[in-house]
Protein backbone atom coordinates (compact mmCIF):
# COMPACT_ATOMS: atom_id res chain seq x y z
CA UNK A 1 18.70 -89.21 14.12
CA UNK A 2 15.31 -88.73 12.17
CA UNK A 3 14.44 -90.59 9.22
CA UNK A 4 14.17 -87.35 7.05
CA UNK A 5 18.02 -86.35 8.37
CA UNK A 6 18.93 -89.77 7.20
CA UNK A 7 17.53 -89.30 3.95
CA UNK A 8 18.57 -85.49 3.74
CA UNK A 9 22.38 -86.57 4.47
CA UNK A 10 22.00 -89.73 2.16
CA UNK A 11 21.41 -87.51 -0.38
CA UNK A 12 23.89 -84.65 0.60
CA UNK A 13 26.38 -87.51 0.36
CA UNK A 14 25.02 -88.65 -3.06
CA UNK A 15 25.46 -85.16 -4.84
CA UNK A 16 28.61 -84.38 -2.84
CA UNK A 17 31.08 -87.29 -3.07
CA UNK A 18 30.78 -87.60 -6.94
CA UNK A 19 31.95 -83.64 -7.37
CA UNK A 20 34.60 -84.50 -5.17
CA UNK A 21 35.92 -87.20 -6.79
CA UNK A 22 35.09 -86.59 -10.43
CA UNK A 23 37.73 -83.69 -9.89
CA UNK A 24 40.24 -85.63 -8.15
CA UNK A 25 42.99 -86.34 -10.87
CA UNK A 26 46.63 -88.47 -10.68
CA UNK A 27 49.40 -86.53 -10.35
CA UNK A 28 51.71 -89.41 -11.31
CA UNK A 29 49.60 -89.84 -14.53
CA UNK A 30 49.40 -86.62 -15.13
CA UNK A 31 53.12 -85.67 -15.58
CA UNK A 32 53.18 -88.76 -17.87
CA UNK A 33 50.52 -86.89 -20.23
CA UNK A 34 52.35 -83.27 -19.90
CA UNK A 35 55.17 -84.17 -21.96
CA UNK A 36 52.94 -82.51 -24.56
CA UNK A 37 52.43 -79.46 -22.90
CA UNK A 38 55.92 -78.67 -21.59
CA UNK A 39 56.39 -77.51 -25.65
CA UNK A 40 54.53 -73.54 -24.28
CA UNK A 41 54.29 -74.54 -20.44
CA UNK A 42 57.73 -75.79 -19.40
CA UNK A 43 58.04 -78.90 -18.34
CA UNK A 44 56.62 -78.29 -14.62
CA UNK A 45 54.35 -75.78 -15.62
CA UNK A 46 56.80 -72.21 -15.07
CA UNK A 47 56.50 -70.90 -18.66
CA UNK A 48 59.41 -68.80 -19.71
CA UNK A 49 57.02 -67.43 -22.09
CA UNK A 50 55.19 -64.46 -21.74
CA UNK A 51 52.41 -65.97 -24.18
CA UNK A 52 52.21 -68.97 -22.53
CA UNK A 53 50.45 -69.11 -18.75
CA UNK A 54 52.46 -70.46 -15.65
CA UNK A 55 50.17 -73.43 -15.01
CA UNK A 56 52.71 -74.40 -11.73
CA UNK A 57 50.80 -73.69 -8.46
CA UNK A 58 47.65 -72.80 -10.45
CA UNK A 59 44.39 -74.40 -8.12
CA UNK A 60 43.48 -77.72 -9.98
CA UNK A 61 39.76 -77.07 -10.09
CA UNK A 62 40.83 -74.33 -12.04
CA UNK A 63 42.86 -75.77 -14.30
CA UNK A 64 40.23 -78.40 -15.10
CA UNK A 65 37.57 -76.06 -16.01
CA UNK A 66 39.65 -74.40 -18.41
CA UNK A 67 40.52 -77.58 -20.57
CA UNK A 68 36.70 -78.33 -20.26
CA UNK A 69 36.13 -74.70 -21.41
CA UNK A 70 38.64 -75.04 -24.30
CA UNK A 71 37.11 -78.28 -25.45
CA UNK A 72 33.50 -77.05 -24.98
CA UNK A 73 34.73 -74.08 -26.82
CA UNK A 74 33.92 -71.22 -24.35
CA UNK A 75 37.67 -70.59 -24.31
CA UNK A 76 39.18 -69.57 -27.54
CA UNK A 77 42.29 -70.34 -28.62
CA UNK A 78 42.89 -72.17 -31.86
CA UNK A 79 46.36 -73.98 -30.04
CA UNK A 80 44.57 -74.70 -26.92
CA UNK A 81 41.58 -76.29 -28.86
CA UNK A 82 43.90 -78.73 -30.36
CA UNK A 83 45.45 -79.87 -27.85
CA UNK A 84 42.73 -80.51 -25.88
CA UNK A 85 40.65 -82.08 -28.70
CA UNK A 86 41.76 -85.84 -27.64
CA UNK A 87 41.83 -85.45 -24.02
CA UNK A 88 39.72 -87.84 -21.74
CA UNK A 89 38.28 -86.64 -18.44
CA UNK A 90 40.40 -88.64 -16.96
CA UNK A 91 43.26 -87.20 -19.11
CA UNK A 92 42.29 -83.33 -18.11
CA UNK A 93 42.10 -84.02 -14.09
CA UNK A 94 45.30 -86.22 -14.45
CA UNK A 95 46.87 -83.28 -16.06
CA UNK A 96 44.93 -80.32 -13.69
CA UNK A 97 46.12 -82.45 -10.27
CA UNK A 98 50.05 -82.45 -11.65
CA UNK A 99 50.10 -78.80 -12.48
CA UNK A 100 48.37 -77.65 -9.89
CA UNK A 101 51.08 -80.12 -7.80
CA UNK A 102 53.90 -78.46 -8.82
CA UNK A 103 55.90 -75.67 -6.96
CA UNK A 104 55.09 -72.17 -8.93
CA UNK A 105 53.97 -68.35 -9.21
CA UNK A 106 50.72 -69.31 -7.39
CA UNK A 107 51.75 -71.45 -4.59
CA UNK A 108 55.47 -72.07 -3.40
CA UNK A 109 56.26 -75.19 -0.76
């Protein structure tokens, strides 16, 4: 292998493996933190609700980006907004990888 392949994966690697894992939440943790959330969402996610999206099944990457959108406020939606006004990173993947997890519309196992 050439040095500038070694220094063009090195840095492939660098940019890569961060994404990868900076979306990578706990499932475990995140049904903990959905007790919140079961109030509109049900408590896995399968809203009885029409007003409330199924988050069950839903792809986690997803999921993420639209609790970073709602805090950001690019999403609007004066509930949402609230409830994702003390939410961690850590908190919102936690929460995307249990959703997206769960058994739903979107994905059935």
């Amino acid at each position: 292998m050439t040095i500038r392949r070694s220094v063009w994966l090195a840095g492939l690697a660098a940019v890569v493996l961060p994404m990868s894992s900076a979306m990578a939440g706990d499932v475990a943790a995140g049904k903990e933190k959905s007790a919140v959330c079961a109030a509109c969402h049900g408590q896995t996610g399968e809203s009885v609700a029409p007003d409330f999206p199924k988050l069950a099944g839903q792809h986690e990457d997803y999921l993420l980006r639209a609790l970073k959108d709602y805090k950001a406020g690019h999403r609007k939606n004066p509930i949402m907004t609230a409830q994702v006004e003390n939410l961690s990173p850590a908190d919102m993947a936690d929460l995307a990888a249990y959703y997206a997890a769960q058994e739903g519309l979107y994905v059935k196992r």
